[in-house]
PDB file of N, CA and C in Angstrom:
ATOM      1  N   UNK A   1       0.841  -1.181   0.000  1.00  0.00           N
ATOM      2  CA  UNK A   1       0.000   0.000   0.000  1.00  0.00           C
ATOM      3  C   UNK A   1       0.889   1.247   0.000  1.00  0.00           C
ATOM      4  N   UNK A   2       0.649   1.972  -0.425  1.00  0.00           N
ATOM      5  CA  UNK A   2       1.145   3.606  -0.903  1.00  0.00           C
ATOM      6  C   UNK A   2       1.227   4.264   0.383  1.00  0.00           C
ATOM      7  N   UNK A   3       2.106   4.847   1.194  1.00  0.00           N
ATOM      8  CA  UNK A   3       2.281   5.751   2.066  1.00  0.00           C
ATOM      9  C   UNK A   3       1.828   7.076   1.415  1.00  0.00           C
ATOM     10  N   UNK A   4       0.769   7.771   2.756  1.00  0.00           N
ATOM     11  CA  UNK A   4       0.278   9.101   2.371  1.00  0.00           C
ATOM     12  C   UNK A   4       1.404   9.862   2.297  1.00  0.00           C
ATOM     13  N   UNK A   5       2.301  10.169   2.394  1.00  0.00           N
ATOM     14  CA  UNK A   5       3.477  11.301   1.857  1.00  0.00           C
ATOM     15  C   UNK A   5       3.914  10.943   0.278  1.00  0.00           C
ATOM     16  N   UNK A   6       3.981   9.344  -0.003  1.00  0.00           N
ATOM     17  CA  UNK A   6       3.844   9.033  -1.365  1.00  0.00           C
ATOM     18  C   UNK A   6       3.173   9.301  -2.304  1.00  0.00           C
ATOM     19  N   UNK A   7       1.720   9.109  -1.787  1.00  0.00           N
ATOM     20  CA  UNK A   7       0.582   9.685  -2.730  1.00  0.00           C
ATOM     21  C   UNK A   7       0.649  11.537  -3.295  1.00  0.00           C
ATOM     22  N   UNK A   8       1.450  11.880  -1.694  1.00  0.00           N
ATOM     23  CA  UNK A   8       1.593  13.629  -1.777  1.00  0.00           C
ATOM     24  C   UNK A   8       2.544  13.535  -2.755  1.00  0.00           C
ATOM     25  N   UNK A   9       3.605  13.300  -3.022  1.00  0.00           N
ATOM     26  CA  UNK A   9       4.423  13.766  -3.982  1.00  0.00           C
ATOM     27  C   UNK A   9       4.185  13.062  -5.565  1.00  0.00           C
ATOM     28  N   UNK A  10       3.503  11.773  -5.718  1.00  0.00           N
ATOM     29  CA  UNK A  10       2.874  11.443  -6.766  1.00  0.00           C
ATOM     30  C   UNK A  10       2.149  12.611  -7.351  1.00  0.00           C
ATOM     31  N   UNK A  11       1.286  12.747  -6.911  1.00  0.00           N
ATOM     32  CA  UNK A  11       0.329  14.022  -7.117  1.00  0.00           C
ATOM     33  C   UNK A  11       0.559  15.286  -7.214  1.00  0.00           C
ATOM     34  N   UNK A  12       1.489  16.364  -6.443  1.00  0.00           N
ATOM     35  CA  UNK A  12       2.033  17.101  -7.181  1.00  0.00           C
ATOM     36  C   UNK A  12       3.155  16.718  -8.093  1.00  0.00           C
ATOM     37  N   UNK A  13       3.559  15.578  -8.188  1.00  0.00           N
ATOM     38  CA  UNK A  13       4.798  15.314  -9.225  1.00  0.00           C
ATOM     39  C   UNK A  13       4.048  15.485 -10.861  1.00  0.00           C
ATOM     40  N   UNK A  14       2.801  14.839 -10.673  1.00  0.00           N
ATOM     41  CA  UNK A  14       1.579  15.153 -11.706  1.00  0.00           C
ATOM     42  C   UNK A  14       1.202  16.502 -12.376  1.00  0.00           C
ATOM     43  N   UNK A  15       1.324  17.192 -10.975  1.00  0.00           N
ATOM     44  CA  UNK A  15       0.385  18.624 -11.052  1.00  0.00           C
ATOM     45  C   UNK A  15       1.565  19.363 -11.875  1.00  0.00           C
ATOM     46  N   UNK A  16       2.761  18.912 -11.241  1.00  0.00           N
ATOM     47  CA  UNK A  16       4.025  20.057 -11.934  1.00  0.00           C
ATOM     48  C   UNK A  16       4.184  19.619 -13.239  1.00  0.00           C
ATOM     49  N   UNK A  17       3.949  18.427 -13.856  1.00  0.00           N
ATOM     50  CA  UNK A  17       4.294  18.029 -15.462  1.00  0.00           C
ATOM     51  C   UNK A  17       3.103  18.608 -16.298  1.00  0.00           C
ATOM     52  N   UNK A  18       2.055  18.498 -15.527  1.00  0.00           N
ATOM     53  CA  UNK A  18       0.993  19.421 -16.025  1.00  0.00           C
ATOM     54  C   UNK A  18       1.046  21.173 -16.214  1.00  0.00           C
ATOM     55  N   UNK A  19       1.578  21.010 -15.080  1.00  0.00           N
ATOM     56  CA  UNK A  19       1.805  22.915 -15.199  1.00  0.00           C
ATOM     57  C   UNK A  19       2.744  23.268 -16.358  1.00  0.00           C
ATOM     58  N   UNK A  20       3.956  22.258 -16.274  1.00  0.00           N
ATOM     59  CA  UNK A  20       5.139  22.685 -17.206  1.00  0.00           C
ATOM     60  C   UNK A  20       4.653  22.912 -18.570  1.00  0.00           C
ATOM     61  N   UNK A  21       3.653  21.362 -19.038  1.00  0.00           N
ATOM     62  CA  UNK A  21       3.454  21.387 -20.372  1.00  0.00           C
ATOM     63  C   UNK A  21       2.764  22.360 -20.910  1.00  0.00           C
ATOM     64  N   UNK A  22       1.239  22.872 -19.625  1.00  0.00           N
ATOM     65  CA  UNK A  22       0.719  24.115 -20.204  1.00  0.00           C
ATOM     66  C   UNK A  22       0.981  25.362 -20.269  1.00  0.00           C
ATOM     67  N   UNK A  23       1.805  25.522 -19.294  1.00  0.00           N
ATOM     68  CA  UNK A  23       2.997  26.805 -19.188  1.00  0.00           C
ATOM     69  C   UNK A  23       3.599  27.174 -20.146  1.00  0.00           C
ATOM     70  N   UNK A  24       4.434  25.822 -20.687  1.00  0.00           N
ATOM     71  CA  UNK A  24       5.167  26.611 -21.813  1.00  0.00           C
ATOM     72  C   UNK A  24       4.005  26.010 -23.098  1.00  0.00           C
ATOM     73  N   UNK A  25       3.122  25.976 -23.101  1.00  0.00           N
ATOM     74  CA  UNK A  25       2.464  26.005 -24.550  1.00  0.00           C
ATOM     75  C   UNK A  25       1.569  26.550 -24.821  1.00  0.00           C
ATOM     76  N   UNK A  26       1.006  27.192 -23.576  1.00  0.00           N
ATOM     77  CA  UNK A  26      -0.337  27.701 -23.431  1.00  0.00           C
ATOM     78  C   UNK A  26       0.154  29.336 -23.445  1.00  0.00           C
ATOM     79  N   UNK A  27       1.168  29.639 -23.131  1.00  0.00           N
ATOM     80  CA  UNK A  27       1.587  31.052 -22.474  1.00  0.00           C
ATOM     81  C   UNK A  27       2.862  31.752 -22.994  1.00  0.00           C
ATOM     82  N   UNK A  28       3.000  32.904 -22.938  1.00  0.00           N
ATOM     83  CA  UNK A  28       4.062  33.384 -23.295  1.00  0.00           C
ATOM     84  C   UNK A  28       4.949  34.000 -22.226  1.00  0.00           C
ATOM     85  N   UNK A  29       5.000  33.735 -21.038  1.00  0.00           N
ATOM     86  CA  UNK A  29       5.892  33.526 -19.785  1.00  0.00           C
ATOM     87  C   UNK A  29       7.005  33.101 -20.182  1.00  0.00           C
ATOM     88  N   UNK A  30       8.242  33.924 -19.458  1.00  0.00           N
ATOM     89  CA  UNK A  30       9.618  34.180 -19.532  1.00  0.00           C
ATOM     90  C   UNK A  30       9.827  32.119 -18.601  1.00  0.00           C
ATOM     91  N   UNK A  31      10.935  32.370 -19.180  1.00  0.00           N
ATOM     92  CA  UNK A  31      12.002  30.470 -19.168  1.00  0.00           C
ATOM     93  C   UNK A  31      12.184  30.849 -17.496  1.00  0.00           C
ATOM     94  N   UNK A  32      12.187  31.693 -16.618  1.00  0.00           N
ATOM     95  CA  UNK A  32      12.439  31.732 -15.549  1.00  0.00           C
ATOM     96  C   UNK A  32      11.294  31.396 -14.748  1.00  0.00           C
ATOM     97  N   UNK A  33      10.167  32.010 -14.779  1.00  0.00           N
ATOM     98  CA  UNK A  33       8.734  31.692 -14.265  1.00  0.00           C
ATOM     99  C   UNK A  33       8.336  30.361 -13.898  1.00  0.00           C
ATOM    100  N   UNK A  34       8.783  29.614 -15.390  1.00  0.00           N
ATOM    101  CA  UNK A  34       7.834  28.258 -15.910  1.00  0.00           C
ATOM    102  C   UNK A  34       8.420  27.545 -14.510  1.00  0.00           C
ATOM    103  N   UNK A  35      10.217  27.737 -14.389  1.00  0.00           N
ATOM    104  CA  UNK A  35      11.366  27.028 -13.909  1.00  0.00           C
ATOM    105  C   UNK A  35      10.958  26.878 -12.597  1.00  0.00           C
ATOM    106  N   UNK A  36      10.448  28.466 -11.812  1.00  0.00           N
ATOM    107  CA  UNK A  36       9.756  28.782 -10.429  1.00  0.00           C
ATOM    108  C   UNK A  36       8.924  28.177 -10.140  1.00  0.00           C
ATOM    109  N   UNK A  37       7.821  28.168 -11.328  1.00  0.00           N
ATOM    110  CA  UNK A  37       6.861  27.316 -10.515  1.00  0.00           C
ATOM    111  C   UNK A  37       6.881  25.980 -10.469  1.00  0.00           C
ATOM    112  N   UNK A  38       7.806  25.544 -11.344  1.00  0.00           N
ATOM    113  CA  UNK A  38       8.222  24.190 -11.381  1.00  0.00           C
ATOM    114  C   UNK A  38       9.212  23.399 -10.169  1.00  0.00           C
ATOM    115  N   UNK A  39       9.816  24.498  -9.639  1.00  0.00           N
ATOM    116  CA  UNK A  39      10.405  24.051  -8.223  1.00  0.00           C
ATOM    117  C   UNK A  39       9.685  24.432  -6.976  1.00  0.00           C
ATOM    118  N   UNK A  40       8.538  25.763  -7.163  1.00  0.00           N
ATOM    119  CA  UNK A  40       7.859  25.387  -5.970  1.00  0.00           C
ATOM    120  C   UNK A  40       6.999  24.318  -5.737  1.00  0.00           C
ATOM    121  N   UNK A  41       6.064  24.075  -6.958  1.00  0.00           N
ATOM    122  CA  UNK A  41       5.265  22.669  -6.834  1.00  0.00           C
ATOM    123  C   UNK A  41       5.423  21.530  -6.696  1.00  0.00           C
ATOM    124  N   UNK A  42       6.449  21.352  -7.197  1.00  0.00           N
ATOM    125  CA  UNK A  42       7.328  19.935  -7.429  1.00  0.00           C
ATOM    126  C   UNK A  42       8.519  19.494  -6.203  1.00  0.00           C
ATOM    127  N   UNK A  43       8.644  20.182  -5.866  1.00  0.00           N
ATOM    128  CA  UNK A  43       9.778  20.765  -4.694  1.00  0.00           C
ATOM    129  C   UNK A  43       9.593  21.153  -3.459  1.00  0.00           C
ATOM    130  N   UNK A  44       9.213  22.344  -3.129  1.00  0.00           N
ATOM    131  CA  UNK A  44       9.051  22.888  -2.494  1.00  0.00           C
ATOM    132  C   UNK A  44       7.673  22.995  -1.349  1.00  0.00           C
ATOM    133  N   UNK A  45       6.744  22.473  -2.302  1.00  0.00           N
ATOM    134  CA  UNK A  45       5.697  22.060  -1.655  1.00  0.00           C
ATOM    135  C   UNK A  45       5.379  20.745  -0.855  1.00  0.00           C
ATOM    136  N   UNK A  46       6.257  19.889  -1.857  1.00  0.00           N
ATOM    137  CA  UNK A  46       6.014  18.588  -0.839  1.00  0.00           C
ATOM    138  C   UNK A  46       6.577  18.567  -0.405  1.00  0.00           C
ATOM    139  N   UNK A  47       8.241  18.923   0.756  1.00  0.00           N
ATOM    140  CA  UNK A  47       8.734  19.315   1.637  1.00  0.00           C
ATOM    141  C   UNK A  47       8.091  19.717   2.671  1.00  0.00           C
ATOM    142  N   UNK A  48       7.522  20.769   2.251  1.00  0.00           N
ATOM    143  CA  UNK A  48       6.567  21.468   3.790  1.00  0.00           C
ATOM    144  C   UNK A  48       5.331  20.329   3.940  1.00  0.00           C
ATOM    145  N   UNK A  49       5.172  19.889   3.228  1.00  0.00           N
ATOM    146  CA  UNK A  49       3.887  18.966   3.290  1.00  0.00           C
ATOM    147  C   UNK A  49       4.312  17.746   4.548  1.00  0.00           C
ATOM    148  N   UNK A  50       5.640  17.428   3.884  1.00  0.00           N
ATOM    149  CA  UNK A  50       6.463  15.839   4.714  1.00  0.00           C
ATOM    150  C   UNK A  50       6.599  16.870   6.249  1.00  0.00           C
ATOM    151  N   UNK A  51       7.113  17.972   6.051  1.00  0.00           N
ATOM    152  CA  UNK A  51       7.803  18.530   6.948  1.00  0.00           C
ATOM    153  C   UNK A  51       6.547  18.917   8.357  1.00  0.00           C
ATOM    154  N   UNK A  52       5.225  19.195   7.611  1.00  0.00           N
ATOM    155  CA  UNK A  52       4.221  19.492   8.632  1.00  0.00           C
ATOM    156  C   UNK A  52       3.649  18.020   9.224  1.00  0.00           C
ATOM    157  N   UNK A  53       3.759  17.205   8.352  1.00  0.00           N
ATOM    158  CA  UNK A  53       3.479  15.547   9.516  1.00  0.00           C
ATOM    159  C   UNK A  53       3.888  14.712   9.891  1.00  0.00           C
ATOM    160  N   UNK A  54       5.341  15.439  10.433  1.00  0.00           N
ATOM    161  CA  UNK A  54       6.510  14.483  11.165  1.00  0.00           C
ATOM    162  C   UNK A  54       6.142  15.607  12.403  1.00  0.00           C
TER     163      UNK A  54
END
């Protein structure tokens, strides 16, 4: 069975390949932006996520 911190980073690991692809195809946003939000979602978020239920 899948540990809930697993499922957390499955799922935004999802959300960020999603963001990337529509980011850069949908938009005309600078190569730095796409990169940002691609390390806060992917990154940065599920950290604090692990980090708030230990």
């Amino acid at each position: 069975m899948i540990s809930h911190e697993n499922e957390v980073m499955i799922l935004l690991g999802v959300a960020t390949v999603i963001l990337l692809v529509s980011m850069s195809s949908f938009t005309d946003l600078p190569t730095w932006i796409t990169i940002a939000v691609v390390i806060v979602v992917g990154v940065l978020i599920p950290q604090l996520i692990s980090r708030k239920e230990e």
